[in-house]
Structure formats: C-alpha cells, structure tokens
PDB file of N, CA and C in Angstrom:
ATOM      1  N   UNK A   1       2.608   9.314  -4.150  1.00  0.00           N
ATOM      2  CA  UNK A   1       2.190   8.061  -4.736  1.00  0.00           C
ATOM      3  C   UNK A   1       1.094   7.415  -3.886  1.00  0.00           C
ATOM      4  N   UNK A   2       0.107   8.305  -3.298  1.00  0.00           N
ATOM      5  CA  UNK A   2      -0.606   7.533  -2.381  1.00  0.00           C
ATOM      6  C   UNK A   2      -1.720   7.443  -3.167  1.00  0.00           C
ATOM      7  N   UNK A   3      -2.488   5.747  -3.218  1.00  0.00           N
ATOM      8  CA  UNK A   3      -3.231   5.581  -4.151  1.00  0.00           C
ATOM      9  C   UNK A   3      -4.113   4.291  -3.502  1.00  0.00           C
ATOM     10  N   UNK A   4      -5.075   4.591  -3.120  1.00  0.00           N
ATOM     11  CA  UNK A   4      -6.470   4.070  -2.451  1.00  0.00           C
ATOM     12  C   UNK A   4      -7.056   2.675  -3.344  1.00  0.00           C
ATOM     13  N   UNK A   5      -6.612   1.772  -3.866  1.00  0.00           N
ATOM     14  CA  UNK A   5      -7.663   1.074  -4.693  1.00  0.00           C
ATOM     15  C   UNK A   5      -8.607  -0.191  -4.033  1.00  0.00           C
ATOM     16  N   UNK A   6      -9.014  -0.914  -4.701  1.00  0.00           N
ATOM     17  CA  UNK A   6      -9.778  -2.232  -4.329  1.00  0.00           C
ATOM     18  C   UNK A   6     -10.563  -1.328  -2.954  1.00  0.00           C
ATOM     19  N   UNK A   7     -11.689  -0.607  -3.209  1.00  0.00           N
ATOM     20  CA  UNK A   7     -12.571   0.100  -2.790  1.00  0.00           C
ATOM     21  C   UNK A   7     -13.234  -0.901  -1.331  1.00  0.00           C
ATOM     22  N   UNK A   8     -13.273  -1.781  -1.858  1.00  0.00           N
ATOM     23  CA  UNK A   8     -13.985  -2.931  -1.187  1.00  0.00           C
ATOM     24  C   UNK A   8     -13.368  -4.175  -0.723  1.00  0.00           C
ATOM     25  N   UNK A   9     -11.553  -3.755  -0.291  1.00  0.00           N
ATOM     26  CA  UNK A   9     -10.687  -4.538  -0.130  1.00  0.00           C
ATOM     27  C   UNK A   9     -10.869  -4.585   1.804  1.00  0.00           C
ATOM     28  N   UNK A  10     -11.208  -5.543   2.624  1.00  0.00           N
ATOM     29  CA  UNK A  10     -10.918  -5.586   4.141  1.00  0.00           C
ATOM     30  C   UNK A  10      -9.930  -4.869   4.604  1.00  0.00           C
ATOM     31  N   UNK A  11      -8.664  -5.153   3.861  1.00  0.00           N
ATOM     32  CA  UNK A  11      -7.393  -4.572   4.401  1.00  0.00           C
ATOM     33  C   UNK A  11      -6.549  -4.236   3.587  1.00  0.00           C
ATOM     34  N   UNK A  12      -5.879  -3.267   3.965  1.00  0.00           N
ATOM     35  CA  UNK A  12      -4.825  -2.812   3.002  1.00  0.00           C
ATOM     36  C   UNK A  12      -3.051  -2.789   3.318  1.00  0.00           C
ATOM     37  N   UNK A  13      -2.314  -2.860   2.505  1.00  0.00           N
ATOM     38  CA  UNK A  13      -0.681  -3.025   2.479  1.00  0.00           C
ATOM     39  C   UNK A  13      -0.168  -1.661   2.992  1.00  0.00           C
ATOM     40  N   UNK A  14       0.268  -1.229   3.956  1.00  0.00           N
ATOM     41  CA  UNK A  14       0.731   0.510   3.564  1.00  0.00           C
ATOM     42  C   UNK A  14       2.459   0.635   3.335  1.00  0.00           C
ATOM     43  N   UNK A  15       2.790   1.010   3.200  1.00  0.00           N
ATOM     44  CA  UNK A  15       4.480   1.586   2.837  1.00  0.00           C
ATOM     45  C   UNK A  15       4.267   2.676   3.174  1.00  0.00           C
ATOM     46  N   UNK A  16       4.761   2.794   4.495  1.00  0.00           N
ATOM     47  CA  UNK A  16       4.995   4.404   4.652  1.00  0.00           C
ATOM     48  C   UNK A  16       6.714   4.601   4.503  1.00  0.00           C
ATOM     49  N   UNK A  17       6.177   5.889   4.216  1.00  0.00           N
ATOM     50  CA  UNK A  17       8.104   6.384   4.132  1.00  0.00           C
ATOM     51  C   UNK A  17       8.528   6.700   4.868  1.00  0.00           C
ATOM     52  N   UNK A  18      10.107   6.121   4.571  1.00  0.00           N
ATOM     53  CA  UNK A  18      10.859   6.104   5.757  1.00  0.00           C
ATOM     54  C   UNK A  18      11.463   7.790   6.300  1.00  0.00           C
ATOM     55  N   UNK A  19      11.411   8.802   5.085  1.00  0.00           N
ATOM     56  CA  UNK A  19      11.577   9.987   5.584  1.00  0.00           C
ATOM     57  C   UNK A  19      10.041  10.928   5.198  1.00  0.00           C
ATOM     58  N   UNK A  20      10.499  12.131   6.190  1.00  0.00           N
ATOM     59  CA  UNK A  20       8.732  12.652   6.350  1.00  0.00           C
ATOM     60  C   UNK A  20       8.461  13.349   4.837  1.00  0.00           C
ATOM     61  N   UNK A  21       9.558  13.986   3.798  1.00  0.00           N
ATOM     62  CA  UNK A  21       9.085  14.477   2.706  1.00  0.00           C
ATOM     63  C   UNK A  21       8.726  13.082   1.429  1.00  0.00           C
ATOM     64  N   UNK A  22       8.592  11.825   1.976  1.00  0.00           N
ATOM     65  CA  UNK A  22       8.186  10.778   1.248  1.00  0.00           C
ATOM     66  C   UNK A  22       6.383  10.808   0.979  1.00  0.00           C
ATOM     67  N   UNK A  23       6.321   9.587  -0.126  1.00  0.00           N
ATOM     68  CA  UNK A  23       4.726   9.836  -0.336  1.00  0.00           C
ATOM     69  C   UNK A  23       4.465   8.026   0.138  1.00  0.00           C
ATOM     70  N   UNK A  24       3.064   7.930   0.649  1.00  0.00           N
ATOM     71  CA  UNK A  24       2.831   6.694   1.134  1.00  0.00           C
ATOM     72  C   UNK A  24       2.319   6.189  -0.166  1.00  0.00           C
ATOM     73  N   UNK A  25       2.186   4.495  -0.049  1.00  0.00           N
ATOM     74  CA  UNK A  25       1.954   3.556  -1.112  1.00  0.00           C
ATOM     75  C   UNK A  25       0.507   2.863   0.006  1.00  0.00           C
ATOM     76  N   UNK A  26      -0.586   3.191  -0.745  1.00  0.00           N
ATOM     77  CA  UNK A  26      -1.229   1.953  -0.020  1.00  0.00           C
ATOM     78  C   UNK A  26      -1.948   1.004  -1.084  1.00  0.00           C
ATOM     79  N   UNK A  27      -2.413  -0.327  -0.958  1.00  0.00           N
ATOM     80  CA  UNK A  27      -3.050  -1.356  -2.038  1.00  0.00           C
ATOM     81  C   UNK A  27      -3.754  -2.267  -1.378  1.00  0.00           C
ATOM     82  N   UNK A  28      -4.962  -2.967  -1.990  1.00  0.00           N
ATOM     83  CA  UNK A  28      -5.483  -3.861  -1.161  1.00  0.00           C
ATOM     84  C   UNK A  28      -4.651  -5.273  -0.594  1.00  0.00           C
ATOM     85  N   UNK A  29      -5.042  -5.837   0.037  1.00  0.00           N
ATOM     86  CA  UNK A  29      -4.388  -7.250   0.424  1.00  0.00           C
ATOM     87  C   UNK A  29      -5.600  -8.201   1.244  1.00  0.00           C
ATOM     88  N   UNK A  30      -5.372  -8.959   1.405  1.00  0.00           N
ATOM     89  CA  UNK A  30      -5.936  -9.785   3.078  1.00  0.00           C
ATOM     90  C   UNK A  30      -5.243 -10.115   3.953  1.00  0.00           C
ATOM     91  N   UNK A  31      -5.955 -10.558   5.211  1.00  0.00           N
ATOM     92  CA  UNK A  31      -5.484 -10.076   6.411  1.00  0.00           C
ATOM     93  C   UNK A  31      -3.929 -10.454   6.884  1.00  0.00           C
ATOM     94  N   UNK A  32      -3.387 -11.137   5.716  1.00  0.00           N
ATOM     95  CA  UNK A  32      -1.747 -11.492   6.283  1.00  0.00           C
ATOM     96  C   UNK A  32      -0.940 -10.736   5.179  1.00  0.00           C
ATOM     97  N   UNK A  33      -1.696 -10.002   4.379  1.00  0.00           N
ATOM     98  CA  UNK A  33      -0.653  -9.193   3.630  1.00  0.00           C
ATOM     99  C   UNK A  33      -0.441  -9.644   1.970  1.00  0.00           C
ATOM    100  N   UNK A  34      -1.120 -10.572   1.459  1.00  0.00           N
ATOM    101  CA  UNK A  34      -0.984 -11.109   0.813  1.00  0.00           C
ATOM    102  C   UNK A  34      -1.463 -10.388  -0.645  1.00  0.00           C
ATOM    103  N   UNK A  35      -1.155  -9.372  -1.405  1.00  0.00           N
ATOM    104  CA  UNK A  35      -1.587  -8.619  -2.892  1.00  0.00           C
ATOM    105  C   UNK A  35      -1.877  -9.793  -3.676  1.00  0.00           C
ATOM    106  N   UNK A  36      -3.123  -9.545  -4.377  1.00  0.00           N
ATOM    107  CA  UNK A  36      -3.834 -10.244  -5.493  1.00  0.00           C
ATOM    108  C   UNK A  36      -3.297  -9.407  -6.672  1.00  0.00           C
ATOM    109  N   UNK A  37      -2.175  -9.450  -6.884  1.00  0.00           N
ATOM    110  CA  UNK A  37      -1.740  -8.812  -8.203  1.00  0.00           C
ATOM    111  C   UNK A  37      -2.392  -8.331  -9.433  1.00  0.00           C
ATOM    112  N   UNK A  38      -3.156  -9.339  -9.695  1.00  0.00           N
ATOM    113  CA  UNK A  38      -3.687  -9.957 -10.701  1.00  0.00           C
ATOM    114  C   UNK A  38      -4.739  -8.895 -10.845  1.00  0.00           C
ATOM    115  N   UNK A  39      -5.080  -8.355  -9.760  1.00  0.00           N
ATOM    116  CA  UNK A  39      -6.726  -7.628  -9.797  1.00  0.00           C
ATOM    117  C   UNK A  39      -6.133  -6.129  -9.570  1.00  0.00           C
ATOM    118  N   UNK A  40      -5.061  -5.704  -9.667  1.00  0.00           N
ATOM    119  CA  UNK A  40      -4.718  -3.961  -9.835  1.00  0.00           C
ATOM    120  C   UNK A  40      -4.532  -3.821 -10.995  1.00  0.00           C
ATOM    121  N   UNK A  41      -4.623  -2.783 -11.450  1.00  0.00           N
ATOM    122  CA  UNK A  41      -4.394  -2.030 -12.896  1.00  0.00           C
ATOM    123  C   UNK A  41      -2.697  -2.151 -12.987  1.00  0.00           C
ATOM    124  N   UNK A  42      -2.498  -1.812 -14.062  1.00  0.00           N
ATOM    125  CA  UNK A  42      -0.792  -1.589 -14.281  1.00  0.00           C
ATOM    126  C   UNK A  42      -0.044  -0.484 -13.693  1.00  0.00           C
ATOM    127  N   UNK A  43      -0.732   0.603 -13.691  1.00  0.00           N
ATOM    128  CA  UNK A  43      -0.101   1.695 -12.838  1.00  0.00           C
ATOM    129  C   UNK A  43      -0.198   1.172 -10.933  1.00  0.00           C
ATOM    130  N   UNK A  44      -1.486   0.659 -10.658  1.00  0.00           N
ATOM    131  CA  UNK A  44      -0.772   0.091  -9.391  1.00  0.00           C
ATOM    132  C   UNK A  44       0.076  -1.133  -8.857  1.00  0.00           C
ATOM    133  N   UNK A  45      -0.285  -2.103 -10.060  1.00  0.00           N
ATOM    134  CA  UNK A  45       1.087  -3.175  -9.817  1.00  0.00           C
ATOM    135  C   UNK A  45       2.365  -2.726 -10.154  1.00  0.00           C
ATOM    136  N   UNK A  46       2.665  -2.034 -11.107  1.00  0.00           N
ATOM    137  CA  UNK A  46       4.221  -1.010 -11.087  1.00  0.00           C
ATOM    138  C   UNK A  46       4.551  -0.271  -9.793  1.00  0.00           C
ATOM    139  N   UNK A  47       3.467   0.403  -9.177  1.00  0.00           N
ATOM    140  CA  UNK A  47       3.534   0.954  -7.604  1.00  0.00           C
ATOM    141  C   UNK A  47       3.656   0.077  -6.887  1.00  0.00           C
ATOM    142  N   UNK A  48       3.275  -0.860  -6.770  1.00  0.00           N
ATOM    143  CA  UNK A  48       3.423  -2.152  -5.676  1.00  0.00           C
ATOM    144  C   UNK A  48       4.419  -2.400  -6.193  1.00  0.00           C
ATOM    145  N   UNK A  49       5.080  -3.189  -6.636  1.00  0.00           N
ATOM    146  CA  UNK A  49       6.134  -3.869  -7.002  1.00  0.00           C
ATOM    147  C   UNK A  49       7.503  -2.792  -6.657  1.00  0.00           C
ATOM    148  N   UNK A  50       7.604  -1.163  -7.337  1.00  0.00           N
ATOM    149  CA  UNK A  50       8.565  -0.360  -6.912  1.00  0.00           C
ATOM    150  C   UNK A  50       8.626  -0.260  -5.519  1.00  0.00           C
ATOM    151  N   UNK A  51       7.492  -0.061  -4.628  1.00  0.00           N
ATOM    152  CA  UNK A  51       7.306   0.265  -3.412  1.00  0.00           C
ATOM    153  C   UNK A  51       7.972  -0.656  -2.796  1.00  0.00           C
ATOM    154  N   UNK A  52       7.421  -2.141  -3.371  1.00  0.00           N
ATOM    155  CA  UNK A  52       7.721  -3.554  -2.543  1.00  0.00           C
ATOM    156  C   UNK A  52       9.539  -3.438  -2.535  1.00  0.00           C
ATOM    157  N   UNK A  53      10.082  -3.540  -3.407  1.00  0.00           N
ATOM    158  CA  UNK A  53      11.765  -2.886  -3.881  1.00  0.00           C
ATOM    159  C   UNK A  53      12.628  -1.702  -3.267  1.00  0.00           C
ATOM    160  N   UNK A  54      11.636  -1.083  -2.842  1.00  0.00           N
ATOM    161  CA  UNK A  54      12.232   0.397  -1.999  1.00  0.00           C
ATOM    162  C   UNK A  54      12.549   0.011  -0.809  1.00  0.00           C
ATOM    163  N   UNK A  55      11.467  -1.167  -0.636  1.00  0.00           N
ATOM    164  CA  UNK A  55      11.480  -1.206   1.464  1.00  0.00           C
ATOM    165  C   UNK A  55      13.161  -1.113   1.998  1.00  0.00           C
ATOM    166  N   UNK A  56      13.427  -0.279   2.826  1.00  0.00           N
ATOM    167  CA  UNK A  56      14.428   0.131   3.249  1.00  0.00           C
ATOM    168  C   UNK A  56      15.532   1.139   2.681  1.00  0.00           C
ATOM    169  N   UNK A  57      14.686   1.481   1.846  1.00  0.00           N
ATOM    170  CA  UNK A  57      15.936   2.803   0.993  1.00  0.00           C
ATOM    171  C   UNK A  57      14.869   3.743   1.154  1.00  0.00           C
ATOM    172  N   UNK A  58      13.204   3.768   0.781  1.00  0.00           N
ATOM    173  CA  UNK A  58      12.160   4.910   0.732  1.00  0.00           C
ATOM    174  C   UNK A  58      10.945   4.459   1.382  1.00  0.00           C
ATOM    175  N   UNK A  59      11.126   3.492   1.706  1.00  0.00           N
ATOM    176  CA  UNK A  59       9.631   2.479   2.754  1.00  0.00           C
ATOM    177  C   UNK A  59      10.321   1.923   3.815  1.00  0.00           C
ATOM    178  N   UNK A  60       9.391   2.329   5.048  1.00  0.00           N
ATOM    179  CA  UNK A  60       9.431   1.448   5.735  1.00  0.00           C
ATOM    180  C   UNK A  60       8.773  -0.065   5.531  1.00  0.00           C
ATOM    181  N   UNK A  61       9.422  -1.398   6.413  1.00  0.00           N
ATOM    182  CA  UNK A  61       8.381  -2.355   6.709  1.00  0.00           C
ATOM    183  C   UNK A  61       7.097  -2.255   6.482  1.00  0.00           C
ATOM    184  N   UNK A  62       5.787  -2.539   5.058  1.00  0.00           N
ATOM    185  CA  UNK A  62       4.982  -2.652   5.116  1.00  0.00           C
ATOM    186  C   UNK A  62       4.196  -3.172   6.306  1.00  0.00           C
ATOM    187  N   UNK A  63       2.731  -2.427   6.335  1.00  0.00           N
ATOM    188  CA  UNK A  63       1.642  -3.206   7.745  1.00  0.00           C
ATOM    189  C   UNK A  63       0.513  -3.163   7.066  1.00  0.00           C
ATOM    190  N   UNK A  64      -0.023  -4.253   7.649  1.00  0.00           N
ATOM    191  CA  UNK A  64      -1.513  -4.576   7.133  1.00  0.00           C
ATOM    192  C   UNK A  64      -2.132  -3.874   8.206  1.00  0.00           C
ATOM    193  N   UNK A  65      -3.811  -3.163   7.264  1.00  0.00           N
ATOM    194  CA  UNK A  65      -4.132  -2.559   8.339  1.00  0.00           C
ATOM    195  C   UNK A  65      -5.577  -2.394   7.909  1.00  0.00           C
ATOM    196  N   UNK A  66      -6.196  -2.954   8.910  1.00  0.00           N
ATOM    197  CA  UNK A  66      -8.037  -2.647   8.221  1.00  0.00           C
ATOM    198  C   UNK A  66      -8.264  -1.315   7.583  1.00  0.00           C
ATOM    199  N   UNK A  67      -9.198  -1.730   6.533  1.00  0.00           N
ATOM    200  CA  UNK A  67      -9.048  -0.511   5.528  1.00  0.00           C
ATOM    201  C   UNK A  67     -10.193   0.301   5.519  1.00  0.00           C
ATOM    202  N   UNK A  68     -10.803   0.089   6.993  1.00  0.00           N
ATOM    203  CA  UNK A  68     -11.510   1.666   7.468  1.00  0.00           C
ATOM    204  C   UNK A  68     -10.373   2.352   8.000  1.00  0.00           C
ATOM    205  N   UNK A  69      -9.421   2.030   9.152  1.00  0.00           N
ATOM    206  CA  UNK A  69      -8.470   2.714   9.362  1.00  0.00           C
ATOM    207  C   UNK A  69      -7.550   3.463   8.274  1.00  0.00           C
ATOM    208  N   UNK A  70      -6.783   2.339   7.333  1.00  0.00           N
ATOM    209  CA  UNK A  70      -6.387   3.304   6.485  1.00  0.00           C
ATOM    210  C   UNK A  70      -6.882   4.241   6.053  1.00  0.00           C
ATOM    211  N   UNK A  71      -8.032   4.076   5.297  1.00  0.00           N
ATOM    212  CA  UNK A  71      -8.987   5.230   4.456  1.00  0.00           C
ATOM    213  C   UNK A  71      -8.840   6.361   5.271  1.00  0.00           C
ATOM    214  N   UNK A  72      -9.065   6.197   6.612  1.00  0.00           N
ATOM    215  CA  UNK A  72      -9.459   7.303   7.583  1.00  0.00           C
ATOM    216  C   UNK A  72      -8.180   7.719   7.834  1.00  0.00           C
ATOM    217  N   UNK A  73      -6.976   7.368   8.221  1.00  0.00           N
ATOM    218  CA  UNK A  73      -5.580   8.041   7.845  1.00  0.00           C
ATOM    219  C   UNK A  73      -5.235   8.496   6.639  1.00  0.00           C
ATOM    220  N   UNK A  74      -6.020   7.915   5.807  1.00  0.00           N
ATOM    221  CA  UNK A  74      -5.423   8.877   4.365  1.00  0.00           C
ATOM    222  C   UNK A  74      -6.131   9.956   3.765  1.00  0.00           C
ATOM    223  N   UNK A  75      -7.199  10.093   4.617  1.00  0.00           N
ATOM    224  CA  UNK A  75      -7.851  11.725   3.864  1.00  0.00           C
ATOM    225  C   UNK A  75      -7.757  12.279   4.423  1.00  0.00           C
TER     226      UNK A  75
END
C-alpha cells in the first residue's frame, strides 16, 4: 500500500509497519502532521483513514518526515 501523493507536499505522514512482511502508507501533511483530507483522491483518503485505524495492530506510530527524505526511502 505504499503510495507517494501530493508530489509537491514539504512533508509527508509515514505508517510504517509494525511487522517486516507489512506494506508502508505514506501521504502528504505539514510539518506537525496535519492531512488535508480534502485534497487526496478517494483511494488515498480510504488508505489514510485505514492506516490511521491500524496504528498498533499493522502501523507503527506515524512520523512526519521531509519529503525529500521520504521519496528517497521509498524508491
């Protein structure tokens, strides 16, 4: 479920999983974490929102994280 959007977002949300055969969640935000809902498509606000719901059964603690770094951890 790892899915890159808001191209031109500063920072991004990540959910990594809490076990290693898990898939990461990442989405834009600003710098305190905060999702603009409003501006993802439906397939990624359904991902955000499940992801946001998992934390602690299939996610760890979301981190905000400048989203040159992410990008560059996720390819």
């Amino acid at each position: 479920m790892t899915e890159a959007m808001g191209h031109g977002a500063a920072f991004h949300l990540r959910f990594r999983p809490m076990f290693r055969e898990g898939n990461e969640f990442s989405c834009p935000c600003d710098a305190t974490g905060h999702v603009a809902m409003d501006e993802l498509s439906e397939r990624a606000r359904n991902s955000y929102l499940f992801a946001r719901a998992m934390v602690g059964w299939v996610y760890a603690r979301p981190e905000v994280t400048a989203a040159r770094q992410s990008e560059m951890s996720l390819a």
